[in-house]
Protein backbone atom coordinates (compact mmCIF):
# COMPACT_ATOMS: atom_id res chain seq x y z
CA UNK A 1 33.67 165.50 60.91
CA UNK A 2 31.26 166.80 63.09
CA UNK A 3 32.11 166.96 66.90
CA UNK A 4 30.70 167.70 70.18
CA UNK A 5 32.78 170.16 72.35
CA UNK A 6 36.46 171.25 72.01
CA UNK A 7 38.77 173.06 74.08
CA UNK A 8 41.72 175.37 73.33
CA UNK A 9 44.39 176.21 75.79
CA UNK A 10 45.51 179.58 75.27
CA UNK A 11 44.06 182.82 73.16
CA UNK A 12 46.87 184.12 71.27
CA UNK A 13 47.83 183.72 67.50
CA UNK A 14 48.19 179.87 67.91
CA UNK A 15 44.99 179.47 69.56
CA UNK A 16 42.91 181.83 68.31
CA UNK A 17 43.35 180.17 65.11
CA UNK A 18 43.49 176.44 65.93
CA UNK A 19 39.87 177.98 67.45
CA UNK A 20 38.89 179.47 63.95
CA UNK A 21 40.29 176.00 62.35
CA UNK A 22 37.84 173.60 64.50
CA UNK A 23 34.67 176.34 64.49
CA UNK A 24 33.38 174.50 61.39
CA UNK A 25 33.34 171.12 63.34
CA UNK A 26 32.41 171.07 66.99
CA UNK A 27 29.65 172.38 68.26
CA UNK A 28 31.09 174.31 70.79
CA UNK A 29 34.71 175.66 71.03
CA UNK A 30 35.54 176.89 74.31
CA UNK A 31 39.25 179.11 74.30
CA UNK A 32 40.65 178.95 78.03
CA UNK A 33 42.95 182.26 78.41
CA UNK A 34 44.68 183.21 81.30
CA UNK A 35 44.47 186.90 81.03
CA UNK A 36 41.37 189.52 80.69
CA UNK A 37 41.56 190.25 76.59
CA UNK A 38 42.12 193.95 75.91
CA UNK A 39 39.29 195.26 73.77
CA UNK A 40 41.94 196.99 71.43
CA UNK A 41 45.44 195.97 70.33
CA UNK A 42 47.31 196.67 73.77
CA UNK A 43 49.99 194.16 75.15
CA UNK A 44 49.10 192.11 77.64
CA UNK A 45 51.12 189.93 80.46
CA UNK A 46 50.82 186.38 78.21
CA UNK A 47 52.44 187.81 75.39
CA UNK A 48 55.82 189.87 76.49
CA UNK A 49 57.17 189.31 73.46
CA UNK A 50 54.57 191.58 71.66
CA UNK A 51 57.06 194.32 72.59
CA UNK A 52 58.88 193.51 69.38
CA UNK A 53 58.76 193.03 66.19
CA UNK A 54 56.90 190.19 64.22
CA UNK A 55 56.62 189.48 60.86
CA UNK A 56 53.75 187.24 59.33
CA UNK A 57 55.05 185.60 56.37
CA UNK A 58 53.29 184.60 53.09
CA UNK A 59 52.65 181.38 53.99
CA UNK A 60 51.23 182.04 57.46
CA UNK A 61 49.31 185.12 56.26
CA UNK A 62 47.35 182.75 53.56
CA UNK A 63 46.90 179.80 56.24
CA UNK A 64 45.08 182.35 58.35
CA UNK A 65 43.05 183.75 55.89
CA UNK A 66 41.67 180.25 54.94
CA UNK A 67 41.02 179.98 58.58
CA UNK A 68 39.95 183.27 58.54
CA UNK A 69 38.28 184.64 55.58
CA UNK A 70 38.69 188.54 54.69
CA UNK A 71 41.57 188.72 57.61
CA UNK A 72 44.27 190.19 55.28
CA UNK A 73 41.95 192.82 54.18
CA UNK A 74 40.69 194.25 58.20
CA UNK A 75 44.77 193.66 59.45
CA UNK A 76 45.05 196.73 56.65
CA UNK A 77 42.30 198.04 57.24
CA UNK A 78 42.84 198.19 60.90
CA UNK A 79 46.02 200.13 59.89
CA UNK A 80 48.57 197.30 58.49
CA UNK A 81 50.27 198.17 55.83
CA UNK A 82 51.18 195.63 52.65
CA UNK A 83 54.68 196.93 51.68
CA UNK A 84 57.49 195.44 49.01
CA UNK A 85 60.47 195.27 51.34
CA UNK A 86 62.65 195.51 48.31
CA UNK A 87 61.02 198.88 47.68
CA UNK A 88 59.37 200.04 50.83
CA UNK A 89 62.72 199.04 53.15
CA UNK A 90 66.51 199.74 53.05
CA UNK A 91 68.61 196.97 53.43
CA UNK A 92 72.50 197.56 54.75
CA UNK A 93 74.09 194.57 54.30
CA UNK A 94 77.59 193.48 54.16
CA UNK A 95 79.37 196.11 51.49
CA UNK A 96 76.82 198.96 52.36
CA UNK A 97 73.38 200.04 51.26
CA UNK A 98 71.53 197.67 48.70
CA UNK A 99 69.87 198.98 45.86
CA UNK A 100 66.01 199.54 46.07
CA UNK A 101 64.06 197.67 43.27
CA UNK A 102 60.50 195.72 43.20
CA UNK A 103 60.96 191.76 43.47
CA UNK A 104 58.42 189.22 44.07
CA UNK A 105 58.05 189.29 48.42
CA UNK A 106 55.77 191.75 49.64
CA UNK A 107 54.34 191.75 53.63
CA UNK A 108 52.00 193.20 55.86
CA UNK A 109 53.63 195.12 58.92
CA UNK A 110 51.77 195.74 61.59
CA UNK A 111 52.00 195.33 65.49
CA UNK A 112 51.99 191.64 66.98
CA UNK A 113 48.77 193.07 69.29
CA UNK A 114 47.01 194.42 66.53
CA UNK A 115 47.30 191.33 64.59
CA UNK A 116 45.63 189.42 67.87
CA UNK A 117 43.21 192.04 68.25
CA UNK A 118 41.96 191.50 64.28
CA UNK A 119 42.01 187.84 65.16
CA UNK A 120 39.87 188.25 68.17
CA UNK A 121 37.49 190.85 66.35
CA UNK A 122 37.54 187.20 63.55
CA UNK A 123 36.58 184.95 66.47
CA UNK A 124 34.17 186.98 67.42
CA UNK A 125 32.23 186.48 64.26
CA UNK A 126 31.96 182.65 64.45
CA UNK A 127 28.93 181.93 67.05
CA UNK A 128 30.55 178.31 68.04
CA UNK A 129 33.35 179.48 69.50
CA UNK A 130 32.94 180.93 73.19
CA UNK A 131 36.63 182.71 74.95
CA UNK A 132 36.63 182.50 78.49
CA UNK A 133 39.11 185.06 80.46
CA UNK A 134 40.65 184.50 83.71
CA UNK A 135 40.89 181.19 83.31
CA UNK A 136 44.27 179.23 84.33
CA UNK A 137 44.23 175.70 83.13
CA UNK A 138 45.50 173.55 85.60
CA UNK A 139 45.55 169.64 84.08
CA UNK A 140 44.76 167.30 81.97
CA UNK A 141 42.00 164.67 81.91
CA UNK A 142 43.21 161.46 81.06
CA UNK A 143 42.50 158.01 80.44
CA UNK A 144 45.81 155.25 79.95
CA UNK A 145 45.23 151.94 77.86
CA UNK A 146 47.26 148.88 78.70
CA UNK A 147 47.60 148.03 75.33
CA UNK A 148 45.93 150.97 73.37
CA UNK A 149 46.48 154.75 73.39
CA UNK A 150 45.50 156.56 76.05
CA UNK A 151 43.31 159.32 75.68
CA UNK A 152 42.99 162.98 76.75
CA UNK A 153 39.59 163.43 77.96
CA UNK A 154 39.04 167.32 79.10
CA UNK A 155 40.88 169.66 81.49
CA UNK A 156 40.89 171.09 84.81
CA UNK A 157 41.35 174.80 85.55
CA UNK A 158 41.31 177.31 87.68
CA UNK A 159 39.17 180.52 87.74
CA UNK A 160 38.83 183.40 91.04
CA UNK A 161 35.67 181.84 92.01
CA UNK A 162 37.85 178.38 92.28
CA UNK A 163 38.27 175.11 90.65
CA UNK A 164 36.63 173.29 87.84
CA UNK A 165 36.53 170.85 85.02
CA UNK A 166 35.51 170.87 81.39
CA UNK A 167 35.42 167.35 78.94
CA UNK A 168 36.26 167.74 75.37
CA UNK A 169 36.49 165.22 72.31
CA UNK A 170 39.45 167.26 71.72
CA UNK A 171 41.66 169.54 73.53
CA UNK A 172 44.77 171.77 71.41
CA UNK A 173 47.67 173.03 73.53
CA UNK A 174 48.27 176.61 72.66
CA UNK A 175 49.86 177.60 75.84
CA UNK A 176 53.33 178.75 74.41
CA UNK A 177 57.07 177.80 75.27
CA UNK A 178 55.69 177.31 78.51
CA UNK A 179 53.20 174.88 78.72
CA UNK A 180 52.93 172.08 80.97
CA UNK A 181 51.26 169.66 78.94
CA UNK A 182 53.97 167.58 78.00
CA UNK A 183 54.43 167.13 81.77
CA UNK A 184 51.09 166.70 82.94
CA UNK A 185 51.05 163.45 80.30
CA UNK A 186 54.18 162.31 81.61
CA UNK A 187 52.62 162.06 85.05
CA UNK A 188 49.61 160.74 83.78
CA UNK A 189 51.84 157.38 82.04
CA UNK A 190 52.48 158.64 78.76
CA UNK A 191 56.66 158.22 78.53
CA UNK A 192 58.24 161.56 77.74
CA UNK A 193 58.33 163.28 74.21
CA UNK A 194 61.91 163.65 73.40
CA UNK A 195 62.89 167.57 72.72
CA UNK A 196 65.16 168.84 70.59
CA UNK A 197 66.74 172.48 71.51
CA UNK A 198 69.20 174.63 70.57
CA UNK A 199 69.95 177.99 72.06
CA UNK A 200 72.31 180.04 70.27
CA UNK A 201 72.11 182.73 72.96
CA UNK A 202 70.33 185.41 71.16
CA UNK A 203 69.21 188.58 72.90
CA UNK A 204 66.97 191.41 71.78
CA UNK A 205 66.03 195.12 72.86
CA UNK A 206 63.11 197.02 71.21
CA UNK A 207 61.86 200.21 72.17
CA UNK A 208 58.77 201.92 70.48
CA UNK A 209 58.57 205.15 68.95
CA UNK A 210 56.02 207.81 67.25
CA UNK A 211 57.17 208.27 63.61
CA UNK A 212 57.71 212.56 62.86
CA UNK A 213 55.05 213.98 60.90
CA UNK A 214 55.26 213.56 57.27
CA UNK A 215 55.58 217.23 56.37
CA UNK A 216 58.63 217.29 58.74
CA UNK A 217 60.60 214.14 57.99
CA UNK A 218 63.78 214.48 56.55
CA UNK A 219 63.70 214.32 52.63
CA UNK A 220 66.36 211.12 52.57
CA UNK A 221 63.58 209.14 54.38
CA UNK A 222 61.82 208.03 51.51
CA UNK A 223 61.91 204.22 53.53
CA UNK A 224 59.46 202.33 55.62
CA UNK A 225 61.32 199.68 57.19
CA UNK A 226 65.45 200.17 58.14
CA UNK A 227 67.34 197.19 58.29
CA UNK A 228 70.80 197.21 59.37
CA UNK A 229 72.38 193.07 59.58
CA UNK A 230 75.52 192.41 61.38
CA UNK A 231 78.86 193.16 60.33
CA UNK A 232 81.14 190.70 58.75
CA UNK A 233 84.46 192.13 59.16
CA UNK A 234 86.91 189.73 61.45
CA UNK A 235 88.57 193.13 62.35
CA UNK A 236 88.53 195.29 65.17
CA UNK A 237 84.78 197.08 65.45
CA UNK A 238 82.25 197.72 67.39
CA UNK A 239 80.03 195.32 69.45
CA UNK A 240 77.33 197.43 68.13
CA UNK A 241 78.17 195.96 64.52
CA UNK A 242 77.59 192.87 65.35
CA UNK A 243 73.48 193.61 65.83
CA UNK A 244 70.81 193.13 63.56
CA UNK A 245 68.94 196.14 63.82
CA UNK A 246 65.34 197.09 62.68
CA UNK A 247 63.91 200.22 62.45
CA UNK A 248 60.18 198.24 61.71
CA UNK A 249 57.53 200.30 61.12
CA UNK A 250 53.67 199.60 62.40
CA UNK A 251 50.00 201.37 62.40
CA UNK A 252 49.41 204.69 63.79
CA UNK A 253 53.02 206.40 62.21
CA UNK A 254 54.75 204.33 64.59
CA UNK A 255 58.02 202.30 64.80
CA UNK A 256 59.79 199.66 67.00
CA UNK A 257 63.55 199.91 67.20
CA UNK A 258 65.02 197.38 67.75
CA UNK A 259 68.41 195.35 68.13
CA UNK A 260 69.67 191.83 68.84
CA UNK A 261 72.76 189.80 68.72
CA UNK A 262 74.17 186.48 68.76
CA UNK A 263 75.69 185.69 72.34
CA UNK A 264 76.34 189.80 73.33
CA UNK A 265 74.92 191.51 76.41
CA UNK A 266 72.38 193.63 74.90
CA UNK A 267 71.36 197.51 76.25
CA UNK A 268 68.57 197.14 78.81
CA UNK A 269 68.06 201.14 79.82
CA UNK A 270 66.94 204.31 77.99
CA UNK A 271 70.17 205.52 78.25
CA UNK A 272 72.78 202.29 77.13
CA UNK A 273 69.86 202.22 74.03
CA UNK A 274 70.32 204.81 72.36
CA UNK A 275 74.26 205.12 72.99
CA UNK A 276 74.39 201.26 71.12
CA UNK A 277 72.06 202.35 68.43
CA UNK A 278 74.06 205.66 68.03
CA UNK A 279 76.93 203.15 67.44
CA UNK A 280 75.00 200.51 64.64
CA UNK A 281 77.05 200.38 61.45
CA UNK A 282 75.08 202.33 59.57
CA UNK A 283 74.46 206.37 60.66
CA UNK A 284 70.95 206.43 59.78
CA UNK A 285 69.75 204.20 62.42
CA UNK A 286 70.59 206.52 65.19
CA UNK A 287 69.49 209.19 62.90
CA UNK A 288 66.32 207.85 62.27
CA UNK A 289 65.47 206.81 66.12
CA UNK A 290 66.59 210.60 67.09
CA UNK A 291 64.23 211.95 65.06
CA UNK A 292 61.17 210.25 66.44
CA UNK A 293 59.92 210.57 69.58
CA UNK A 294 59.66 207.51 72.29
CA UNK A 295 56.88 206.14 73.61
CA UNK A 296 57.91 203.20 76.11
CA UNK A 297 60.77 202.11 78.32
CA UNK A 298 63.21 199.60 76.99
CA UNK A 299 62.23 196.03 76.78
CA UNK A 300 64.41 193.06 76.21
CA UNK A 301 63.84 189.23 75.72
CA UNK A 302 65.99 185.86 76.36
CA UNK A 303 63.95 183.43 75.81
CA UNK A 304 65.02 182.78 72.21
CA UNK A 305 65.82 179.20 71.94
CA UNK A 306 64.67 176.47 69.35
CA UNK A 307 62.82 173.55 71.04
CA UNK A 308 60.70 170.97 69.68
CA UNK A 309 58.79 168.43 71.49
CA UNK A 310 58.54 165.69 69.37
CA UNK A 311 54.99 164.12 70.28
CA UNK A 312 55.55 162.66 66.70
CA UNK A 313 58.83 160.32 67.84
CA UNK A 314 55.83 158.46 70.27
CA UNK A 315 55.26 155.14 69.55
CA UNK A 316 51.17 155.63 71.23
CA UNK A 317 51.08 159.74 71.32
CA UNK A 318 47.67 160.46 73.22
CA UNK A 319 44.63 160.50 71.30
CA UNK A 320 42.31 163.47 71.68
CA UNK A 321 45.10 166.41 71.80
CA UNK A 322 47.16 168.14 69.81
CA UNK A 323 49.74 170.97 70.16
CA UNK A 324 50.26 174.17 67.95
CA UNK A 325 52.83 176.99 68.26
CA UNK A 326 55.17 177.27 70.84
CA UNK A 327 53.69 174.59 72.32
CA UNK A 328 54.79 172.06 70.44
CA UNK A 329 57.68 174.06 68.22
CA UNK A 330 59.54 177.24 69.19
CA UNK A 331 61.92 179.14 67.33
CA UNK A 332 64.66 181.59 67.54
CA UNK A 333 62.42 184.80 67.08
CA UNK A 334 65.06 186.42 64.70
CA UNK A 335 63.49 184.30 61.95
CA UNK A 336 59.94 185.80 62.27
CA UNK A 337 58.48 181.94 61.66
CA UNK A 338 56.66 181.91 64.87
CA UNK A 339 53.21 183.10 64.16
CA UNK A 340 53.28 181.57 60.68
CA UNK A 341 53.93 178.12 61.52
CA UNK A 342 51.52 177.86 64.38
CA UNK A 343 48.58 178.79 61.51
CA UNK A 344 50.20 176.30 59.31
CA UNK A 345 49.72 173.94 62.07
CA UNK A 346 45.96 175.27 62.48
CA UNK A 347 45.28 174.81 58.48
CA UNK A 348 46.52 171.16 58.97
CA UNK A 349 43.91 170.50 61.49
CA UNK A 350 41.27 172.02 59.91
CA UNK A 351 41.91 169.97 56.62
CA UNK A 352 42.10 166.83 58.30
CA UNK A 353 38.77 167.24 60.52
CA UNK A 354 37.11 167.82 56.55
CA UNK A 355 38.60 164.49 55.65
CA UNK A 356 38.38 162.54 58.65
CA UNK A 357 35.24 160.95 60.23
CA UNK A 358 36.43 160.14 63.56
CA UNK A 359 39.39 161.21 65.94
CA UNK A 360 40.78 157.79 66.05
CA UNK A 361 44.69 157.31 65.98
CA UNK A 362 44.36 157.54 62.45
CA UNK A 363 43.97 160.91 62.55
CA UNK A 364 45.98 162.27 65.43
CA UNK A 365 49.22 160.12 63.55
CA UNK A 366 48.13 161.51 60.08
CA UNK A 367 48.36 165.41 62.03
CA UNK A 368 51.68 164.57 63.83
CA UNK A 369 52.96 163.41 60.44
CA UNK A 370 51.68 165.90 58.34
CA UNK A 371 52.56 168.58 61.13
CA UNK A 372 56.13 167.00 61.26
CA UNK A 373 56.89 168.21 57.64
CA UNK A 374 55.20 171.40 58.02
CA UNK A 375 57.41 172.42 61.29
CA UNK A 376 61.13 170.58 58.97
CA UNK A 377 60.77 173.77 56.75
CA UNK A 378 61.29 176.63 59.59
CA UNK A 379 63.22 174.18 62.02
CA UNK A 380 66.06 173.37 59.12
CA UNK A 381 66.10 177.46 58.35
CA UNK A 382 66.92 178.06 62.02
CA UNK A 383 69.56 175.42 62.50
CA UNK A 384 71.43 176.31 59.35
CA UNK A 385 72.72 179.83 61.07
CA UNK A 386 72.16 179.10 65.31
CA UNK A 387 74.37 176.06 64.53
CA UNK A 388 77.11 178.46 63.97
CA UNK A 389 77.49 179.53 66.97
CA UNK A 390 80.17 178.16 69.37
CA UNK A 391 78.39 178.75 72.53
CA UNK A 392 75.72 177.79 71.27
CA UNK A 393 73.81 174.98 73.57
CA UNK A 394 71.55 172.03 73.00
CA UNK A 395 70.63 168.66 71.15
CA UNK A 396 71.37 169.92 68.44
CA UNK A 397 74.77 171.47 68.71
CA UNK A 398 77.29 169.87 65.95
CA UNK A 399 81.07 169.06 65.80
CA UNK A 400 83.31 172.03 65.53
CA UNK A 401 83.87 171.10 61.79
CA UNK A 402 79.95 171.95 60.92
CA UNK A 403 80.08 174.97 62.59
CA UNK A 404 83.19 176.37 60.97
CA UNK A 405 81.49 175.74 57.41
CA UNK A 406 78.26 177.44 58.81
CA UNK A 407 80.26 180.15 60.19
CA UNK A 408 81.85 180.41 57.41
CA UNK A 409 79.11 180.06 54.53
CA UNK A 410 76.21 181.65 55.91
CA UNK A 411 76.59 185.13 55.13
CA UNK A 412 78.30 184.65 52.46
CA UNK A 413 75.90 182.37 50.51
CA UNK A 414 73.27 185.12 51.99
CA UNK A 415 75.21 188.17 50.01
CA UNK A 416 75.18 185.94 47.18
CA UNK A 417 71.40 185.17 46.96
CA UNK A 418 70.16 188.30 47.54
CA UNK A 419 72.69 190.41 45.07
CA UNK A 420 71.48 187.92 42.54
CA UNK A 421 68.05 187.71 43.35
CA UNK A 422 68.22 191.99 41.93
CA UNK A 423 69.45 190.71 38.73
CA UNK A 424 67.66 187.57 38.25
CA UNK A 425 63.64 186.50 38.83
CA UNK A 426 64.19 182.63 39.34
CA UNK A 427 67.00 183.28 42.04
CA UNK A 428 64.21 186.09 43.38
CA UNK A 429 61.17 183.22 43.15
CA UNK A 430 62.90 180.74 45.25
CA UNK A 431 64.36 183.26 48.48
CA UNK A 432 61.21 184.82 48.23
CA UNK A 433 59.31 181.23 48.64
CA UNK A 434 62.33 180.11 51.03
CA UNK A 435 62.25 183.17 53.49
CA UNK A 436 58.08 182.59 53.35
CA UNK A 437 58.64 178.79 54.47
CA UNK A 438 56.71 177.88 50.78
CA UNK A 439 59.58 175.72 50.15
CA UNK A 440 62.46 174.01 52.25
CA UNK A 441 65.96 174.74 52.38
CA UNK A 442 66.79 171.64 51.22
CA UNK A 443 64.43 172.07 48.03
CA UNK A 444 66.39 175.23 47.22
CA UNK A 445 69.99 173.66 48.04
CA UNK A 446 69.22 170.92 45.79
CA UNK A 447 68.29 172.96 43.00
CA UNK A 448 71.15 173.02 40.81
CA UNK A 449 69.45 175.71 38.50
CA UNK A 450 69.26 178.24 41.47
CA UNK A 451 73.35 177.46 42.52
CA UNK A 452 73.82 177.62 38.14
CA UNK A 453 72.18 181.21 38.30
CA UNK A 454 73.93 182.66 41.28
CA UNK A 455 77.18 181.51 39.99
CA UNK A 456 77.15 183.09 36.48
CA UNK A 457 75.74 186.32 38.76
CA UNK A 458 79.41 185.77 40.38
CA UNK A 459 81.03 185.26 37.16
CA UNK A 460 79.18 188.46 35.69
CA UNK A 461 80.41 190.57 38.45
CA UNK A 462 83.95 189.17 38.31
CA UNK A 463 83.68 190.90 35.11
CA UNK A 464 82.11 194.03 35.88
CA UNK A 465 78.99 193.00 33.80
CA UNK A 466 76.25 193.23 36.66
CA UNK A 467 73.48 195.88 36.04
CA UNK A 468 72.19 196.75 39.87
CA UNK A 469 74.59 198.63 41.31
CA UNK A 470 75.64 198.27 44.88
CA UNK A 471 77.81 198.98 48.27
CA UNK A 472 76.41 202.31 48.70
CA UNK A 473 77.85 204.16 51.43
CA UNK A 474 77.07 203.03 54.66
CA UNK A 475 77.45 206.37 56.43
CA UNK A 476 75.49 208.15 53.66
CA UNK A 477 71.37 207.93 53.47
CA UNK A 478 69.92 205.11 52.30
CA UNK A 479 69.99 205.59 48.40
CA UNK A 480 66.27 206.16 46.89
CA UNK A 481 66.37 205.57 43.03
CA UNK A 482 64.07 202.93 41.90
CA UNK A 483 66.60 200.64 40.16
CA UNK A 484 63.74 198.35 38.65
CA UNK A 485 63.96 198.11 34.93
CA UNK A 486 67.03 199.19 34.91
CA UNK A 487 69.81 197.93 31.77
CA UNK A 488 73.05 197.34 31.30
CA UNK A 489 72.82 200.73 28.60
CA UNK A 490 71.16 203.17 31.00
CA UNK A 491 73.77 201.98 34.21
CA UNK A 492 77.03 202.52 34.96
CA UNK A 493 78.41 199.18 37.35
CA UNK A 494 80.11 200.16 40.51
CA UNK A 495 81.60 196.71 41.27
CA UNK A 496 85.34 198.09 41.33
CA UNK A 497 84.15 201.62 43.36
CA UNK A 498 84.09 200.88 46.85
CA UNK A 499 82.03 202.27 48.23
CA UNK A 500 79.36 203.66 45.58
CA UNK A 501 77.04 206.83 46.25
CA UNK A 502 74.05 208.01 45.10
CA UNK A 503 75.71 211.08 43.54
CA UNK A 504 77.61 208.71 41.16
CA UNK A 505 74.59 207.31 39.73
CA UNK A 506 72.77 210.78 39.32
CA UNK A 507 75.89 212.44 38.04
CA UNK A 508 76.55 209.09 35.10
């Protein structure tokens, strides 16, 4: 279709490309942003949560270069880097370092503002759109049918030089966790969306770092990306254990390091920092932060909790808006699905305004529906572990039975996947399109050939017949032999040597 003027609440990742997604079909596309952009990738008040890490996974990096033509390539070129986490990152999990071999996942790290700034320089390019700064929207306006859906109209905002108005065919609420759209259409006569929330509590620190020079980094760190996941030991240890800690790298030889935790006071000073990280599991995370040099205070987040406004549960939702991102679905950050599902979201509108003539309540029921089962995939990954949680709060908490099995299971079906995932492609395929939201968890717990594969992995190491070796010393440096290729004739298995070292595999 071919419209007139549309508006866009909001100029971050969820806007910016809900704004690249209707380009090809208004006229004009006016982006409403509170703030005054930074010309560079700087952080900004709107987005606090740029402090930290953020992942863009495989699915949300394709969605935004459908929206976005050639995006992939100037993130890298702008200094992203597209790494093999299998091979570019060292993973401590439960028994210890895991060995480093290629898979099938690779991603592009970068900074969360120098992905919006590569956006921006994208929006930029595409003469329909226009981004106003400064500009604090302020309502909705509406019309309310008797006996037909009501319709959103345009908004009202607020600039320095005072109030105003703009009218739209269609208006796209990007304004984050947030926004008061839902309750502007509640006063308006629309009844109230139902949410669903759960808040398992988490908290997160990050502080950001300048990388050593090469020439001067120890010779151990042959990693990119340090990730440490929480301890599963029921004994005595540590808070610090508990954490999942990154050591994430971004452009310019830089690093964020951070922590987080399920329901634990996290450090919020320079000082309590780098004592916790001194104290994560594994001794090269404190290592590693020692040896590079920080750059920023400490900065910590607690607004982590899943909610989901459920526009699509409406019996008349309003015609002539939509919501993306936060807005409409917000995850626990922990599961980096964020960015990615708001340009899924994007990619769903843009495919419907090709095949749709009108914006009739045809279409805005075909997006909710359509959006529905796009936002099931990452909302069913981030139940399966926050319902865990005993203190956990919400909608969505479950009875004490459910979250003993999820307790219970989690990590454990977690160790299993990705120890077999080393040995075995298919188990590899289907994580990899899991963890990328390319297919659901149900899809993969209804696979009986991914549950046959894992269990003869089991059965094989029962038996000492596994060929990647792992458990390698927690305390020790991440080992850096390339296991990929490797055969049961050229390895020696370390299932019954607890824990292994490198040195054993160099001196077999």
């Amino acid at each position: 279709m071919q419209g007139k003027t549309a508006v866009v609440l909001g100029g971050s990742v969820a806007g910016l490309c809900a704004a690249g997604a209707l380009a090809r079909h208004f006229d004009k596309v006016i982006v409403l942003e509170r703030d005054q952009l930074p010309p560079d990738a700087e952080h900004r008040r709107g987005v606090p949560q740029s402090k930290h890490p953020h992942f863009l996974l495989n699915s949300g990096r394709r969605a935004i270069g459908e929206i976005f033509p050639g995006f992939e390539d100037a993130l890298i070129a702008a200094g992203g880097m597209l790494l093999m986490p299998s091979l570019d990152a060292a993973y401590c999990e439960n028994d210890g370092w895991a060995a480093r071999k290629s898979s099938s996942m690779t991603m592009v790290y970068s900074s969360r503002v120098l992905i919006e700034r590569v956006l921006r320089d994208k929006v930029r390019e595409l003469p329909a759109i226009e981004i106003r700064e400064g500009v604090a929207v302020t309502g909705l306006r509406t019309s309310v049918g008797d006996t037909t859906p009501g319709r959103v109209a345009g908004v009202e905002f607020r600039t320095e030089d005072g109030s105003g108005s703009l009218d739209a065919e269609l208006v796209v609420d990007a304004l984050g966790r947030g926004s008061s759209v839902a309750d502007w259409l509640s006063g308006a006569g629309w009844p109230a969306a139902e949410e669903r929330t759960l808040d398992a509590k988490v908290t997160y620190t990050s502080r950001w770092y300048d990388l050593p020079p090469a020439d001067r980094r120890p010779a151990s760190w042959w990693w990119k990306h340090l990730v440490v996941t929480p301890t599963q030991d029921t004994g005595g240890h540590p808070e610090e254990h508990e954490f999942l800690s990154n050591f994430f790298p971004i452009e310019g030889d830089r690093a964020i390091v951070c922590m987080g935790a399920w329901g634990l006071r996290m450090p919020r000073d320079v000082d309590t920092f780098e004592a916790a990280a001194d104290r994560v599991r594994a001794a090269a995370f404190g290592r590693a932060m020692h040896d590079s040099t920080p750059t920023s205070e400490v900065h910590l987040t607690r607004s982590t909790g899943n909610k989901w406004r459920r526009f699509d549960l409406l019996d008349r939702p309003p015609l002539g808006l939509v919501s993306v991102g936060d807005s409409i679905c917000a995850f626990n950050p922990f599961y980096a699905q964020g960015m990615s599902s708001a340009a899924r979201s994007a990619l769903i509108l843009a495919e419907l305004l090709r095949a749709r003539d009108t914006l009739d309540g045809t279409f805005f029921r075909e997006f909710l529906d359509r959006q529905k089962e796009s936002l099931d995939v990452p909302w069913m990954l981030a139940m399966a572990r926050d319902q865990a949680y005993d203190f956990a709060t919400g909608t969505e908490v479950v009875p004490g039975w459910r979250r003993r099995i999820a307790a219970r299971m989690s990590w454990p079906v977690f160790n299993a996947t990705t120890a077999t995932s080393r040995e075995d492609d298919y188990v590899d395929r289907t994580f990899t399109a899991v963890f990328n939201l390319d297919k659901s968890l149900r899809e993969m717990a209804t696979d009986p050939r991914f549950w046959l594969r894992i269990a003869r992995y089991k059965v094989r190491e029962l038996r000492g017949r596994t060929v990647v070796p792992h458990g390698f010393d927690d305390q020790q440096d991440p080992p850096g032999t390339d296991f990929t290729g490797i055969t049961k004739a050229n390895s020696r298995t370390y299932e019954n040597r607890s824990p292994a070292t490198e040195t054993d595999l160099v001196n077999d």
